[in-house]
N, C-alpha and C. Protein backbone atom coordinates (compact mmCIF):
# COMPACT_ATOMS: atom_id res chain seq x y z
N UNK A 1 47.20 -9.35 19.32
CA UNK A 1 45.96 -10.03 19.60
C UNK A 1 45.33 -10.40 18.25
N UNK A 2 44.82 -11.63 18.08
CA UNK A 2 44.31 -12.00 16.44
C UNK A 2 42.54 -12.22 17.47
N UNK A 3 41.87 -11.36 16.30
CA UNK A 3 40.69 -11.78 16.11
C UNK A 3 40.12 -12.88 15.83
N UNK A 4 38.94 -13.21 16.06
CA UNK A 4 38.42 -14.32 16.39
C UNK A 4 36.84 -14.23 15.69
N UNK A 5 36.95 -15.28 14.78
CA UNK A 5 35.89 -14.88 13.84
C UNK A 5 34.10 -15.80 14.63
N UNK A 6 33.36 -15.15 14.06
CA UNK A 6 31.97 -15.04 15.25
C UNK A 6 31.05 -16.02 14.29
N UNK A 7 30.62 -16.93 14.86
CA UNK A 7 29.56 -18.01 14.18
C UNK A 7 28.32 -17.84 14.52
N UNK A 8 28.42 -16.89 15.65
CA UNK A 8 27.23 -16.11 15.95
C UNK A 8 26.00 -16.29 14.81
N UNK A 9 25.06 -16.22 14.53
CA UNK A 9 24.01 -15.88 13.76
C UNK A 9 23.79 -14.58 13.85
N UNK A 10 23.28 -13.31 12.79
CA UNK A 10 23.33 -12.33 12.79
C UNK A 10 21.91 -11.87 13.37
N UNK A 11 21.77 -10.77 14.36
CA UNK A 11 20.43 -11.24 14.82
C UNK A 11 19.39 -10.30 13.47
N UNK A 12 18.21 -10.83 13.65
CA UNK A 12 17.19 -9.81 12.53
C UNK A 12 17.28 -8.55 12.88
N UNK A 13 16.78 -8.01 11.81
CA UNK A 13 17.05 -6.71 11.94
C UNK A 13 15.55 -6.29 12.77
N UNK A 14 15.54 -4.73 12.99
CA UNK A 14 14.19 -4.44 13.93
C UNK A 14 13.44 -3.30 13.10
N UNK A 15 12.10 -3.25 13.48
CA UNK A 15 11.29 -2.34 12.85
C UNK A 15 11.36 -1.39 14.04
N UNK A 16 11.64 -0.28 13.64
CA UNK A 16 10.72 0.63 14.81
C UNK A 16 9.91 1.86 14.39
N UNK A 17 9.19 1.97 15.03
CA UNK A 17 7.82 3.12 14.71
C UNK A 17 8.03 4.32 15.72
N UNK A 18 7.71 5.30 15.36
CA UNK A 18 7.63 6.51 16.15
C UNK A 18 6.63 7.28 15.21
N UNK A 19 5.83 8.02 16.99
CA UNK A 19 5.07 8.84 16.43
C UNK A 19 5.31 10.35 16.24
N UNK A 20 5.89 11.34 15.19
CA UNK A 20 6.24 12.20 15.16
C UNK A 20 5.31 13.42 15.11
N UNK A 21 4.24 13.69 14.92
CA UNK A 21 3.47 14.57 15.55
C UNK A 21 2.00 13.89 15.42
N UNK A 22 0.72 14.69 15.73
CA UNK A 22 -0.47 14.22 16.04
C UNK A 22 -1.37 13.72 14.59
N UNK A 23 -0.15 13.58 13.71
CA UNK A 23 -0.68 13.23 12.47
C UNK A 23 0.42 12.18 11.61
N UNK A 24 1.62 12.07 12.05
CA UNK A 24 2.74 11.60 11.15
C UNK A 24 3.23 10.12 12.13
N UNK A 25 3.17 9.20 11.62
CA UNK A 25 4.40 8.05 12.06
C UNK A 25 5.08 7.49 10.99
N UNK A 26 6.30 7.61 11.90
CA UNK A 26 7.61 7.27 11.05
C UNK A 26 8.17 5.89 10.94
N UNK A 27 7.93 5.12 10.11
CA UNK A 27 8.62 3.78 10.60
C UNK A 27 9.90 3.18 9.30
N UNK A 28 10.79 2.34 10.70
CA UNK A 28 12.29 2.47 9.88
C UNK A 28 12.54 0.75 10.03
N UNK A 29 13.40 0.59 8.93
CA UNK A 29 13.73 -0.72 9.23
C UNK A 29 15.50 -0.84 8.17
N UNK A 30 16.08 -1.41 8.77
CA UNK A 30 17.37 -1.96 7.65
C UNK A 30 16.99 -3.51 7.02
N UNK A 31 17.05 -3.33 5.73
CA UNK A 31 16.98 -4.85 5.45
C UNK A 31 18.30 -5.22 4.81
N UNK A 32 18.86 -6.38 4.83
CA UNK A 32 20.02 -7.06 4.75
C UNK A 32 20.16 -7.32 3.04
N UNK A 33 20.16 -6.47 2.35
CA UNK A 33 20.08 -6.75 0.46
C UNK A 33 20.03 -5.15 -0.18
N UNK A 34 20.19 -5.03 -0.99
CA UNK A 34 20.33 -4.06 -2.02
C UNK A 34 18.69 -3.24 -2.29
N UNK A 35 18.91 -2.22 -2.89
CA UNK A 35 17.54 -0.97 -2.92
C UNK A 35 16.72 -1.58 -3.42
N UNK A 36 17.37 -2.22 -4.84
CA UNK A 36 16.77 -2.73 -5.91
C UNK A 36 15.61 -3.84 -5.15
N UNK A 37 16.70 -4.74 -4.46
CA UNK A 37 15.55 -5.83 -4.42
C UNK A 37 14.41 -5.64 -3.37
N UNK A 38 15.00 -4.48 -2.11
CA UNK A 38 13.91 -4.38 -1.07
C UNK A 38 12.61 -3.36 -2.07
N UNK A 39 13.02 -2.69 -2.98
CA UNK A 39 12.27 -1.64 -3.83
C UNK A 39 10.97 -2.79 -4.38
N UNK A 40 11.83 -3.45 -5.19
CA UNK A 40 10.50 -4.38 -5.84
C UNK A 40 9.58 -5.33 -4.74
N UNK A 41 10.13 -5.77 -3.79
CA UNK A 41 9.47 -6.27 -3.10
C UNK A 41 8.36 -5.70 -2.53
N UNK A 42 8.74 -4.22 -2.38
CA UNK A 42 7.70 -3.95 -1.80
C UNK A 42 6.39 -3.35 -2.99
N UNK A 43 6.97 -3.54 -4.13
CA UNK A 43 6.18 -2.84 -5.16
C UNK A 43 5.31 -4.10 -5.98
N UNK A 44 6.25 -5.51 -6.68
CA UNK A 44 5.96 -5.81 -7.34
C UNK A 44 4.30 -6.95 -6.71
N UNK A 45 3.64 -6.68 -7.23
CA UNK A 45 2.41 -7.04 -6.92
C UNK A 45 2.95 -9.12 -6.34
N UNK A 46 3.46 -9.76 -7.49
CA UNK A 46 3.81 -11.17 -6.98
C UNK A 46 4.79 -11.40 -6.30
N UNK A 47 5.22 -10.49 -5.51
CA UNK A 47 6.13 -10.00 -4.55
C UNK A 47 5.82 -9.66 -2.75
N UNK A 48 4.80 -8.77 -2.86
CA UNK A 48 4.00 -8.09 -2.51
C UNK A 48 3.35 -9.47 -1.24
N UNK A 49 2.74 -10.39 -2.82
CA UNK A 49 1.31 -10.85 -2.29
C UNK A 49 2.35 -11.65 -1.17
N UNK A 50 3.26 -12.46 -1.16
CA UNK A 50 4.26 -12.97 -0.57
C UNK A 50 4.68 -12.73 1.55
N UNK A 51 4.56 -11.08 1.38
CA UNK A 51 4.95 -10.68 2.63
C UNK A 51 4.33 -9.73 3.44
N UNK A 52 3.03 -9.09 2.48
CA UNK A 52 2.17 -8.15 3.05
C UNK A 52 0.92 -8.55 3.97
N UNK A 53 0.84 -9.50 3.88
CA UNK A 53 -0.27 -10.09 5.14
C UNK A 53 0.69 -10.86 6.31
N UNK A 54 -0.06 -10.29 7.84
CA UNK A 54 0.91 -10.80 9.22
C UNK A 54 0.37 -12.68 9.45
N UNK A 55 0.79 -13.43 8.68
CA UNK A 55 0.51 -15.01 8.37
C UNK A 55 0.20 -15.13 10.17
N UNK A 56 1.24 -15.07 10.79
CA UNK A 56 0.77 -15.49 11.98
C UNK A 56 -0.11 -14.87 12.90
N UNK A 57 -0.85 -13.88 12.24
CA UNK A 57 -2.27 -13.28 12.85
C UNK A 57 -3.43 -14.27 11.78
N UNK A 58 -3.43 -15.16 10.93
CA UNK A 58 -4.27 -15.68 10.05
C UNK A 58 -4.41 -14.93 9.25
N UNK A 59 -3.85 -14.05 8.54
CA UNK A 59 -4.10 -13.43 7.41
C UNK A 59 -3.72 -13.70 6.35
N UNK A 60 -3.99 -13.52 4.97
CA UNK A 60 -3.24 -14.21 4.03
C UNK A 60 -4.05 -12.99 2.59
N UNK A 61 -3.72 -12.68 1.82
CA UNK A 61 -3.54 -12.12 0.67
C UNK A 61 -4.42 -12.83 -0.15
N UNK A 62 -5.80 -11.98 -0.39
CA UNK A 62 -6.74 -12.68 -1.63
C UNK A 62 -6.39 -12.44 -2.92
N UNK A 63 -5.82 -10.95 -2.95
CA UNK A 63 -5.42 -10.74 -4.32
C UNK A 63 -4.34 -9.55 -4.32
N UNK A 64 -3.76 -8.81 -5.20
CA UNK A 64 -2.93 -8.11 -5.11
C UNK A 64 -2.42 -7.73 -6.60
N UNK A 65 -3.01 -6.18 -6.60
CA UNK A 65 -2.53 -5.66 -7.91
C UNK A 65 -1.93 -4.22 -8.02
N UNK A 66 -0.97 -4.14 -8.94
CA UNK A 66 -0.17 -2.55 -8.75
C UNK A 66 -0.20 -2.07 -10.54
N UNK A 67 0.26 -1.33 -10.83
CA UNK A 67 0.47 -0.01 -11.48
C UNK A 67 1.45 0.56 -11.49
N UNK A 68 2.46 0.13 -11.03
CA UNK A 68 3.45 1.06 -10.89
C UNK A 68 4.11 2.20 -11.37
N UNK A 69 3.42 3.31 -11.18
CA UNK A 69 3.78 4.65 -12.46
C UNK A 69 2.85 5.55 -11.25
N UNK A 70 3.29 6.88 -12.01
CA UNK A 70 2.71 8.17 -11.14
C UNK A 70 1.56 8.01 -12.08
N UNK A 71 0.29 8.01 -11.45
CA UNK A 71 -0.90 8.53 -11.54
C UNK A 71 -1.24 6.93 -11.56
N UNK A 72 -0.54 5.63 -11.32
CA UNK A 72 -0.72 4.46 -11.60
C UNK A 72 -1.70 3.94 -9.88
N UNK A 73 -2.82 2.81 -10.03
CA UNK A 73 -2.89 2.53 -8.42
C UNK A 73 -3.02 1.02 -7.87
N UNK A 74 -2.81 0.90 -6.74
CA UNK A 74 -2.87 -0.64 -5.89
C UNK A 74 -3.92 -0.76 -5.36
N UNK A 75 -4.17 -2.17 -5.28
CA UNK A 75 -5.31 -2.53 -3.91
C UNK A 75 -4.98 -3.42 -3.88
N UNK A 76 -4.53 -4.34 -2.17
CA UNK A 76 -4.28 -5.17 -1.73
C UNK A 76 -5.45 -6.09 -1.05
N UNK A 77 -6.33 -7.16 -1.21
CA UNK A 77 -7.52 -7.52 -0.29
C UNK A 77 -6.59 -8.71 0.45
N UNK A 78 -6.98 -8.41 1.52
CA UNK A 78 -6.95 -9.27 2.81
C UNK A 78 -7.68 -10.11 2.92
N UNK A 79 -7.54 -11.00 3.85
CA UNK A 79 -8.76 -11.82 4.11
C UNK A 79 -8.21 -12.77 5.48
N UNK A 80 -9.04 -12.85 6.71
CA UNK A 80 -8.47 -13.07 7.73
C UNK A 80 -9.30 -14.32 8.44
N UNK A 81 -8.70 -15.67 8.66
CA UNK A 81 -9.49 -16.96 8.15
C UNK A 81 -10.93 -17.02 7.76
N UNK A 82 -10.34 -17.11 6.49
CA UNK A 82 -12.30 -16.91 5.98
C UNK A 82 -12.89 -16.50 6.33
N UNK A 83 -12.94 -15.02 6.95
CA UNK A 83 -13.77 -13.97 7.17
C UNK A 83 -13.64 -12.87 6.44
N UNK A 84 -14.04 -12.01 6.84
CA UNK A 84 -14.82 -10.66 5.59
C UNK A 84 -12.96 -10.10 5.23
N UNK A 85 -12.97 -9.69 4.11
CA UNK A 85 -12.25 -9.28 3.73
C UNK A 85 -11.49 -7.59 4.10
N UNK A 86 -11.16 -7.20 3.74
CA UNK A 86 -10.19 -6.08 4.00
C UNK A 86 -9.53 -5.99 2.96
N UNK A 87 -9.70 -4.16 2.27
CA UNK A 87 -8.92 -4.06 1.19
C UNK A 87 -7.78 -2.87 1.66
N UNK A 88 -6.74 -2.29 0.98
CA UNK A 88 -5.52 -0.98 0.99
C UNK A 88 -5.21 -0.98 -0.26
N UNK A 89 -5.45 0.48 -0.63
CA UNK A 89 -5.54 0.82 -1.81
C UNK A 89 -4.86 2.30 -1.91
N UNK A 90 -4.65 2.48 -3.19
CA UNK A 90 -4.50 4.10 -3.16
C UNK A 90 -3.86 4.41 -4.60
N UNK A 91 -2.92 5.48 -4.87
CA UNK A 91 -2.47 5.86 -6.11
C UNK A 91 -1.08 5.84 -5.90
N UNK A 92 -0.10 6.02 -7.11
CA UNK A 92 1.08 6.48 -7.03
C UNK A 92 1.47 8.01 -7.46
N UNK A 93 2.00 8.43 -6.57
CA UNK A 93 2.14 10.27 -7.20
C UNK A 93 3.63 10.27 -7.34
N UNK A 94 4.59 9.73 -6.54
CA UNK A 94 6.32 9.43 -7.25
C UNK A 94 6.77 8.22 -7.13
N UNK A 95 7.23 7.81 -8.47
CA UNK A 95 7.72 6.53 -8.42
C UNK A 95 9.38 7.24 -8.67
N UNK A 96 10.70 6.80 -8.17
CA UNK A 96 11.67 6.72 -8.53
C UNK A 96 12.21 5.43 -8.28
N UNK A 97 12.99 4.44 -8.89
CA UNK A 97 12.76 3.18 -8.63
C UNK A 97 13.78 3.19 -8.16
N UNK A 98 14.28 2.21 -6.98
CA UNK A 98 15.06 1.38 -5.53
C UNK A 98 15.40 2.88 -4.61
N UNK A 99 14.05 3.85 -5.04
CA UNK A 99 14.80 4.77 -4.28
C UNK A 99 13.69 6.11 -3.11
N UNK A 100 13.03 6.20 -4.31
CA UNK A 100 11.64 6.65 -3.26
C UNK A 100 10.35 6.38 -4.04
N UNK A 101 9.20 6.20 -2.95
CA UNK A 101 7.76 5.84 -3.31
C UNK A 101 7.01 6.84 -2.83
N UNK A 102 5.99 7.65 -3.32
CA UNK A 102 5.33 8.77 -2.67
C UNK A 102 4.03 8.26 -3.29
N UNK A 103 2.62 7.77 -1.95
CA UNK A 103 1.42 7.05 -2.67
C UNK A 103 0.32 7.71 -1.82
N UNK A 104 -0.82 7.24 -2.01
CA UNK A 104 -1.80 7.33 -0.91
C UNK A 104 -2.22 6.38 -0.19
N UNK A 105 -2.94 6.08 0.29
CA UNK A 105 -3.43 4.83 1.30
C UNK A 105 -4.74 5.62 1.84
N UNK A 106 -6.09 4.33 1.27
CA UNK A 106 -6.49 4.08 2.65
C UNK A 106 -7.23 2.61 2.51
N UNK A 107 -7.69 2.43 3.66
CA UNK A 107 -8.44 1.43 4.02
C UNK A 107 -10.21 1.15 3.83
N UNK A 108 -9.93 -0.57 3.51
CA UNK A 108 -11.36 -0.27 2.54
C UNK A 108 -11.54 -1.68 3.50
N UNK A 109 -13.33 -1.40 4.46
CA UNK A 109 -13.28 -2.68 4.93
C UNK A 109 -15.34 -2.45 5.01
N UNK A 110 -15.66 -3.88 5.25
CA UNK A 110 -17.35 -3.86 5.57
C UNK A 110 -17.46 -2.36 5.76
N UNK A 111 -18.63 -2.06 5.58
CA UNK A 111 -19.28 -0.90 6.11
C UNK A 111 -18.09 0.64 6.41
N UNK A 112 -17.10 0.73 5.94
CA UNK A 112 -16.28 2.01 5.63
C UNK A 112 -16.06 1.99 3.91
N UNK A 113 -16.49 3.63 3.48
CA UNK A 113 -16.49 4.47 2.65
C UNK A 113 -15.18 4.85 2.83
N UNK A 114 -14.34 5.23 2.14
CA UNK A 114 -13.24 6.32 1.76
C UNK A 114 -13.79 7.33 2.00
N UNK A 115 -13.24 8.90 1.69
CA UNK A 115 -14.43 9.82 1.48
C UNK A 115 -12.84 10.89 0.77
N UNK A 116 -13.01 10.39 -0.56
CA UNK A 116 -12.52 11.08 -1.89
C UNK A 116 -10.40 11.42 -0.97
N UNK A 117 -9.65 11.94 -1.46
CA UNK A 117 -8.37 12.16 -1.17
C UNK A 117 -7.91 12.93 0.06
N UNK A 118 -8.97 13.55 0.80
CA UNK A 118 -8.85 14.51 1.78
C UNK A 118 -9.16 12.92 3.16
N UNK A 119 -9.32 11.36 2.56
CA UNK A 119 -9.28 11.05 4.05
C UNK A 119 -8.28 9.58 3.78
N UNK A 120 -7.33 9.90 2.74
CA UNK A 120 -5.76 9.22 2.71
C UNK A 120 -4.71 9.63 3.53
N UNK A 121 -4.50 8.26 3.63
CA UNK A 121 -2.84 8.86 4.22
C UNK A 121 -2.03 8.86 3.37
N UNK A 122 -1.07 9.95 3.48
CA UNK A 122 -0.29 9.88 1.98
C UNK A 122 1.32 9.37 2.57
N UNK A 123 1.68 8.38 2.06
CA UNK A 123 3.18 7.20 2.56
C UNK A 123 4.75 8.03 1.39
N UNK A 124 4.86 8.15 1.97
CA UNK A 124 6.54 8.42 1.59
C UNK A 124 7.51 7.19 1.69
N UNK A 125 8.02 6.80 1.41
CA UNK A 125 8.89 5.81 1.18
C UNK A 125 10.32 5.91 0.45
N UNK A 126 11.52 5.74 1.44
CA UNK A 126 12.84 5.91 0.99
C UNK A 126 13.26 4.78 1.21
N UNK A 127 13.98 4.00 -0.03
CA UNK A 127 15.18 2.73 0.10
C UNK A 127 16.49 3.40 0.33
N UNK A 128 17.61 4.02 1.16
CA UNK A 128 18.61 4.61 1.23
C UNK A 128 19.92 3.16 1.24
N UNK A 129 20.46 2.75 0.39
CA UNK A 129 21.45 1.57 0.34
C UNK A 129 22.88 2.01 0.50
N UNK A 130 23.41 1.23 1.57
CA UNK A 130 24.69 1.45 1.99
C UNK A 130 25.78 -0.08 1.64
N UNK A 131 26.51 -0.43 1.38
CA UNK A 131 27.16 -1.78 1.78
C UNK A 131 26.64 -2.64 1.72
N UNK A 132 25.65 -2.96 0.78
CA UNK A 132 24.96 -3.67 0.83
C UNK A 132 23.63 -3.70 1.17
N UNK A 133 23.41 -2.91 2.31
CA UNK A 133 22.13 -3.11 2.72
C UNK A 133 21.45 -1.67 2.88
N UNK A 134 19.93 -1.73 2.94
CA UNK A 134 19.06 -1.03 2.43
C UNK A 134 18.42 -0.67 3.71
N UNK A 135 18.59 0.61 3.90
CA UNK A 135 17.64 1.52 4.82
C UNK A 135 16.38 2.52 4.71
N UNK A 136 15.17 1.14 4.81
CA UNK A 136 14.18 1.92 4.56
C UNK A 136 12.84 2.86 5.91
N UNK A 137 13.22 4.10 4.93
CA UNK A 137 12.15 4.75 5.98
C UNK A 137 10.42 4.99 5.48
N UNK A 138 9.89 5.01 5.98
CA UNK A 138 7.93 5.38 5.78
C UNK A 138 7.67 6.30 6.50
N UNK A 139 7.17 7.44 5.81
CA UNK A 139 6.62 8.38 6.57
C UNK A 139 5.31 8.69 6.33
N UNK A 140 4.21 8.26 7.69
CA UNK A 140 2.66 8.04 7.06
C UNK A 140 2.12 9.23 7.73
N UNK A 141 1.50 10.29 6.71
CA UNK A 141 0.65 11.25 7.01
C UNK A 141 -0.65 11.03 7.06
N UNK A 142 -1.38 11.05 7.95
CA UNK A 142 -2.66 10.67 8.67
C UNK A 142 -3.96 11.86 8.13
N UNK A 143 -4.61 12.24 7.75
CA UNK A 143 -5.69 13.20 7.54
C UNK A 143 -5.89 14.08 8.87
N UNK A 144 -5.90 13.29 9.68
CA UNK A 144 -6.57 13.87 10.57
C UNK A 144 -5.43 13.17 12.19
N UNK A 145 -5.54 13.19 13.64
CA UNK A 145 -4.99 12.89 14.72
C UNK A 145 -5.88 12.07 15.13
N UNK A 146 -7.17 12.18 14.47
CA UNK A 146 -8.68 10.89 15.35
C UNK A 146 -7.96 9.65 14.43
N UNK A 147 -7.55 9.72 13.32
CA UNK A 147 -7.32 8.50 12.73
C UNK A 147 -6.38 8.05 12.86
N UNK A 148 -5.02 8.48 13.05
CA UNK A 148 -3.57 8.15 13.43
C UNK A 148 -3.94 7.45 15.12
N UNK A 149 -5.00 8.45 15.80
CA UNK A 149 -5.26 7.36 16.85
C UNK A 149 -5.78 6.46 17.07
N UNK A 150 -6.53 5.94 15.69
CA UNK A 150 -7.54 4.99 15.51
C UNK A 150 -6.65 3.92 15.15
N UNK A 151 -6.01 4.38 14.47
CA UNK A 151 -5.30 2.85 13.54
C UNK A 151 -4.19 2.99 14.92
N UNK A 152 -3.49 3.37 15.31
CA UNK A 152 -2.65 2.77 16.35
C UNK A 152 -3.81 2.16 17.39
N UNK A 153 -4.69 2.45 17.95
CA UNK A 153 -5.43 1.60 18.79
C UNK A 153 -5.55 0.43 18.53
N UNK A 154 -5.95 0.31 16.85
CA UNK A 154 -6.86 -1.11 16.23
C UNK A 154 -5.44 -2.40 16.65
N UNK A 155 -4.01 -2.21 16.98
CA UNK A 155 -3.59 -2.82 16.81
C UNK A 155 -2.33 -2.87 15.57
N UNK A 156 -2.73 -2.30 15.17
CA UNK A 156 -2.30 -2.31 13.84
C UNK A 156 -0.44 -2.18 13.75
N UNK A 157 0.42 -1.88 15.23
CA UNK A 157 1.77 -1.84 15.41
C UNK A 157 2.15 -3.41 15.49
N UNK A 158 1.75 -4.77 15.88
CA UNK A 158 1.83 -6.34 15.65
C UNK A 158 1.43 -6.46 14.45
N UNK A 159 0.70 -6.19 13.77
CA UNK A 159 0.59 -6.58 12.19
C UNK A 159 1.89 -6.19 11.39
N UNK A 160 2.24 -4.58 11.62
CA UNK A 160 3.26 -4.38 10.55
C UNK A 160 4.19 -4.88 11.29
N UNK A 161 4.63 -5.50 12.53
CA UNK A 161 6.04 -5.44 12.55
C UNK A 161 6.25 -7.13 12.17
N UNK A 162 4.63 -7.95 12.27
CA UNK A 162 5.10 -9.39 11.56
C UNK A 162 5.30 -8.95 10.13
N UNK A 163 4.63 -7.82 9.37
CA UNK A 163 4.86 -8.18 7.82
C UNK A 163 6.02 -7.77 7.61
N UNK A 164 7.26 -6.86 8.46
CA UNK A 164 8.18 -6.54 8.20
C UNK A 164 9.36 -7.64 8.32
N UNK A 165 8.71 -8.19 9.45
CA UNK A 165 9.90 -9.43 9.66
C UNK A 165 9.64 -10.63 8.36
N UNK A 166 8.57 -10.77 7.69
CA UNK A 166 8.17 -11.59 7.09
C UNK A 166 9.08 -10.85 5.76
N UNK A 167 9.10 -9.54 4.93
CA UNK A 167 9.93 -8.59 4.08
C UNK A 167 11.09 -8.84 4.36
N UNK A 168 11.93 -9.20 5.65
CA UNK A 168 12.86 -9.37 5.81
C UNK A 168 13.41 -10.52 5.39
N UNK A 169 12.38 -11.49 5.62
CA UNK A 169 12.80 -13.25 5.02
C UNK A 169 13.30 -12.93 3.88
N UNK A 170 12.05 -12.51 3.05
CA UNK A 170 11.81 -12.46 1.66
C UNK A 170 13.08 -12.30 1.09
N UNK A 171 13.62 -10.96 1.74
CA UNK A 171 14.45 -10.07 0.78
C UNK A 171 15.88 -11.14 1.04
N UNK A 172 16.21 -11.26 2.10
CA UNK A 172 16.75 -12.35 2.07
C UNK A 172 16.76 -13.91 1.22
N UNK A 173 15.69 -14.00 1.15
CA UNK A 173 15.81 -15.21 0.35
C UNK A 173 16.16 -14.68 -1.34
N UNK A 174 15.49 -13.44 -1.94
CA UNK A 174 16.37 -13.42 -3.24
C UNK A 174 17.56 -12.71 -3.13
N UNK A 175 18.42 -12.29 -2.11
CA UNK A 175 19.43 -11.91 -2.60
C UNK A 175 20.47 -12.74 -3.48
């Protein structure tokens, strides 16, 4: 029997999220390119500004700056058609490069305060590269279970899974 070669289109790859306890979600994705390049993408600030806002919710990237180093930090501002802005910010505590990211996060919008490191979520981030392609996991620790239920309420599972598919273009387009 001779095989029969497939013109198929390869389908995209998928995000999926799980919630692993009343404080942790896990979210995984394969992207189709090497550590290196899914690593910077998600790091390098003119990289960044590119795929981190969900375009087809109207969002789009006012500014975008990184640090990349332990004790180094980001803030990303949003801005969602010309309305009030939205910032994500935080520090870096491990950088190993195309390979893991260990940061904080939180969210900076109208009328919300931070309230000092005890109300971050702290993001783990592994690029694991096989054959080519890059298996990345996020593991987001929540402060608290009121806020892990807050931000899953707001919506916030359609935002990341357009910016992931949008990371996916990306990384694709520089391979």
């Amino acid at each position: 029997m001779v095989a029969r070669e497939s013109r198929e289109p390869v389908p995209m790859n998928r995000t999926s999220l799980e919630r692993t306890s009343d404080r942790e979600l896990v979210i995984k994705r394969t992207f189709n390119g090497p550590a290196r390049i899914v690593f910077d993408a998600w790091t390098r600030p003119e990289l960044v500004s590119r795929w981190w806002a969900p375009k087809s919710l109207g969002v789009s990237v006012v500014s975008c700056d990184a640090d990349i180093r332990v004790g180094g930090s980001y803030r990303y501002v949003l801005q969602r058609d010309k309305g009030d802005e939205i910032a994500f910010s935080g520090k870096y505590t491990e950088v190993t490069p195309h390979s893991r990211l260990v940061y904080t996060y939180f969210f900076e919008a109208k009328g919300f305060e931070p309230v000092g490191d005890a109300g971050a979520v702290i993001v783990t981030v592994t690029f694991d590269e096989h054959d080519g392609k890059t298996h990345l996991v996020a593991h987001e620790l929540y402060p608290s279970k009121e806020v892990l239920d807050s931000t899953l309420a707001s919506g916030m599972e359609h935002g990341l899974r357009a910016t992931m598919d949008q990371l996916d273009e990306l990384v694709a387009s520089l391979r």
